[in-house]
Protein backbone atom coordinates (compact mmCIF):
# COMPACT_ATOMS: atom_id res chain seq x y z
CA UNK A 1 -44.12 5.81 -29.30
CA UNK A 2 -41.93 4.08 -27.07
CA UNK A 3 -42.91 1.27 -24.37
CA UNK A 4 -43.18 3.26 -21.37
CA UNK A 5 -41.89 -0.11 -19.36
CA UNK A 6 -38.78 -0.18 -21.80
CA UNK A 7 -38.01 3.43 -20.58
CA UNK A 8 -38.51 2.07 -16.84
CA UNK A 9 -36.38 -0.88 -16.98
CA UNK A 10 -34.00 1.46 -18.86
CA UNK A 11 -33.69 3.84 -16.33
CA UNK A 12 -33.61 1.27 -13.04
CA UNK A 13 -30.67 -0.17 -14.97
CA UNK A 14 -28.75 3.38 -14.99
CA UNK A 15 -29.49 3.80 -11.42
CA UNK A 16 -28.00 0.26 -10.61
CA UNK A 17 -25.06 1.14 -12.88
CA UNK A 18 -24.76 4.47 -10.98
CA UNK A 19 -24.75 2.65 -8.02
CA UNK A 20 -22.46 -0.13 -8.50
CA UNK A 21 -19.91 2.46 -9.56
CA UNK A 22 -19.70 4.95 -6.42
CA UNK A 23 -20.06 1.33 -4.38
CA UNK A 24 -17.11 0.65 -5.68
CA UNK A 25 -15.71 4.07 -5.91
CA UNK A 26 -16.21 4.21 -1.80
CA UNK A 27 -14.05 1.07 -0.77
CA UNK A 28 -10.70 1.17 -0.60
CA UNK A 29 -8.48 -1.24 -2.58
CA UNK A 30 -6.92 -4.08 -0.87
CA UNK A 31 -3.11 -5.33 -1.97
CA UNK A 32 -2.52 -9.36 -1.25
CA UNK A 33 0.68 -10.76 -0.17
CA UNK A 34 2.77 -12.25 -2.13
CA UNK A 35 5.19 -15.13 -1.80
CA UNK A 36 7.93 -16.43 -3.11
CA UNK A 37 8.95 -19.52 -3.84
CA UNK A 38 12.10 -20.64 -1.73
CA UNK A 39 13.75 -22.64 -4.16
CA UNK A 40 14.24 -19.16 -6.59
CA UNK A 41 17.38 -17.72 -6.02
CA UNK A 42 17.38 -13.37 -5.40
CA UNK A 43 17.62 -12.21 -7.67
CA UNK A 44 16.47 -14.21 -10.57
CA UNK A 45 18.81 -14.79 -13.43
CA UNK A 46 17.07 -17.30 -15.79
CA UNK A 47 13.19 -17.85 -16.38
CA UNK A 48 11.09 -19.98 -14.14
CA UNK A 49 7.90 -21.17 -14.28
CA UNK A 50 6.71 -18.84 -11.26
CA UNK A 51 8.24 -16.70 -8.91
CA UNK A 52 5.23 -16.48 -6.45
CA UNK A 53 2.46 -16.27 -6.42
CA UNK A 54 -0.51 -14.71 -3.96
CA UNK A 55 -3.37 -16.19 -2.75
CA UNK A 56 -7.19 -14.92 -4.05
CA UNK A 57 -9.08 -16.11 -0.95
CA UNK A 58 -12.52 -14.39 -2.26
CA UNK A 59 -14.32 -13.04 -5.52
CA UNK A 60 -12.40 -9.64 -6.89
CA UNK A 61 -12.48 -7.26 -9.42
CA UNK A 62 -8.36 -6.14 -10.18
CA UNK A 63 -7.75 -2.48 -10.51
CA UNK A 64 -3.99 -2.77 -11.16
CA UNK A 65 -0.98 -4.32 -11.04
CA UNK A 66 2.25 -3.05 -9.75
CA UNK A 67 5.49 -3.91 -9.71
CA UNK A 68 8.69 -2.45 -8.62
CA UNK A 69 12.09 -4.06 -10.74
CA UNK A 70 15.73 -3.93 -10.23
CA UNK A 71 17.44 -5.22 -13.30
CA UNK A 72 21.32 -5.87 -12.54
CA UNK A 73 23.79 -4.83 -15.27
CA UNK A 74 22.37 -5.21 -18.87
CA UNK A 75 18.41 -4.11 -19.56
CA UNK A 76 17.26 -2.80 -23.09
CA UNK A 77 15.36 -3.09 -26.00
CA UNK A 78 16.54 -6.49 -26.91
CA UNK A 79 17.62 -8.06 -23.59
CA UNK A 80 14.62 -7.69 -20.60
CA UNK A 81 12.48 -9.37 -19.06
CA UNK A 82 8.69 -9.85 -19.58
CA UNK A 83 6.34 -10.36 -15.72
CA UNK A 84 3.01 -12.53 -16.74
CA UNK A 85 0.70 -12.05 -14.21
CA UNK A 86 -1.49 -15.34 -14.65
CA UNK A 87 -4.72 -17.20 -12.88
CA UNK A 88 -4.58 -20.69 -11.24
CA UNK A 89 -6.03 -21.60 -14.83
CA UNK A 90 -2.67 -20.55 -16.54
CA UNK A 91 -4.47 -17.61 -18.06
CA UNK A 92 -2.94 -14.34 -18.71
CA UNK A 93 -4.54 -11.13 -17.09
CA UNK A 94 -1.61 -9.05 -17.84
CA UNK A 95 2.13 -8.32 -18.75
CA UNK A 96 4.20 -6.06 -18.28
CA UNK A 97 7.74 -5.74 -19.80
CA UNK A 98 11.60 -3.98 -18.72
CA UNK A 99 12.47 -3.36 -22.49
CA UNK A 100 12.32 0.35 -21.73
CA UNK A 101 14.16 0.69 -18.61
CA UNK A 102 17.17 1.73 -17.14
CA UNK A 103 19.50 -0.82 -15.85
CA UNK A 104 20.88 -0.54 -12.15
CA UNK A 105 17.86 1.39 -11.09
CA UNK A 106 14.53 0.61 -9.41
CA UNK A 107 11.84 0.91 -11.16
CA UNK A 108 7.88 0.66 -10.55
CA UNK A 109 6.06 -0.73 -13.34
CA UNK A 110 2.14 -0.59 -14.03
CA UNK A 111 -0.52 -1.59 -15.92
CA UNK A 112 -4.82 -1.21 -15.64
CA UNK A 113 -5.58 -3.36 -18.68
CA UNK A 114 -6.09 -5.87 -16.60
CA UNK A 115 -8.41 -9.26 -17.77
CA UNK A 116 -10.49 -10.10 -15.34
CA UNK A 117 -10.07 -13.78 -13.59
CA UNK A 118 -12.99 -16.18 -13.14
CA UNK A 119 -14.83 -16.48 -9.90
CA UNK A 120 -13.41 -19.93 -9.36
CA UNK A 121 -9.75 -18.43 -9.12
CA UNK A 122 -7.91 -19.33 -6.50
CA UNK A 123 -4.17 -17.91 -6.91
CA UNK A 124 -2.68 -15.42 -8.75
CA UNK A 125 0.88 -16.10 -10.22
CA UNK A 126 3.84 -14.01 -11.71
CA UNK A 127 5.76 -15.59 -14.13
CA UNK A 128 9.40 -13.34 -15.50
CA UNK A 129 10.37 -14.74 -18.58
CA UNK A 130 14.12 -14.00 -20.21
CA UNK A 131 14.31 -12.43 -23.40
CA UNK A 132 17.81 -13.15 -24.63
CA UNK A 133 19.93 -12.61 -21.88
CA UNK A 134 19.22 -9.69 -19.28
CA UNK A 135 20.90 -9.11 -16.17
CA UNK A 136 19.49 -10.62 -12.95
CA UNK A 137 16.13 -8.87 -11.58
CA UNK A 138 14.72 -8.20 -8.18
CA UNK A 139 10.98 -8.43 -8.42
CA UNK A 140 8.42 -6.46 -6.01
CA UNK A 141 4.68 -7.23 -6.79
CA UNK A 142 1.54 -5.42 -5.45
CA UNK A 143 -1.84 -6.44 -6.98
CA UNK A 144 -4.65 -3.79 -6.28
CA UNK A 145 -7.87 -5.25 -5.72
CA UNK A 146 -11.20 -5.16 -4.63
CA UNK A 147 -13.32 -7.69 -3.02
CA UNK A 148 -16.36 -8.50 -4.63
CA UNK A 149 -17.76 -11.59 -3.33
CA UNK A 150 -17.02 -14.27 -0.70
C-alpha cells in the first residue's frame, strides 16, 4: 500500500508544475537590445572576439535565439561562419552556423536548444567565428526571453 502523504506531495507537485507552465505560457516574451561594438567594422569580415553583446538586467529563462544573416559573396559547406551566443562567464548557450545557406541573401536563423545561463549573468554575448574564409556578414540578433526573477 502506498503512503497516502507520498501520493499528496506527489500530486501538489503536478499542480505546481501545471502551474508554473501556463504562468509562463501567459506572459509574453521579451527581446533585449543589442549592441554593437563600435570598433567592428559592417559588415564583419574576420572573427572577433564579440560583436555585441545585450544586457541581462534580471533573472530569465531563454526561449530562443534568432538571428537574421547576410553573408556577402562566398557561403557554403566549407567556408561560413559559426554565431556563439555566450554568458558573461564565457559559457556557451548556443550556436548556430551559415554552412547551409545561400550567399547574397538574408537569412533568419534559429535555434530552442538553448542552455540555460546562471542567475548571476549579467550580459549575453555573440561571438561569429570564420571558418576558412567566408564572405563578409551582416549580423541581426533577437534573443527571446522571459523574465523570471529580479
Amino acid at each position: 500500500m502506498s503512503d497516502p502523504n507520498l501520493v499528496i506531495q506527489r500530486q501538489i507537485q503536478d499542480l505546481q508544475d501545471g502551474h508554473e507552465r501556463l504562468r509562463k505560457a501567459d506572459v509574453p516574451a521579451i527581446y533585449l537590445p543589442w549592441s554593437q561594438r563600435v570598433l567592428n567594422s559592417f559588415p564583419l569580415a574576420s572573427s572577433g572576439t564579440a560583436w555585441g553583446e545585450t544586457a541581462q538586467p534580471w533573472e530569465v529563462y531563454v526561449l530562443a535565439w534568432y538571428v537574421s544573416v547576410f553573408v556577402v559573396t562566398t557561403n557554403n559547406g566549407t567556408n561560413f561562419w559559426t554565431l556563439t551566443l555566450r554568458d558573461s562567464a564565457s559559457s556557451v548557450l548556443a550556436t548556430l552556423d551559415t554552412s547551409t545557406i545561400a550567399a547574397n541573401t538574408w537569412t533568419r536563423l534559429s535555434t530552442a536548444a538553448i542552455t540555460q545561463p546562471g542567475a548571476s549573468n549579467t550580459v549575453f554575448t555573440l561571438r561569429p567565428t570564420a571558418t576558412l574564409s567566408p564572405g563578409a556578414i551582416f549580423i541581426v540578433p533577437a534573443l527571446a526571453l522571459l523574465r523570471t526573477g529580479n
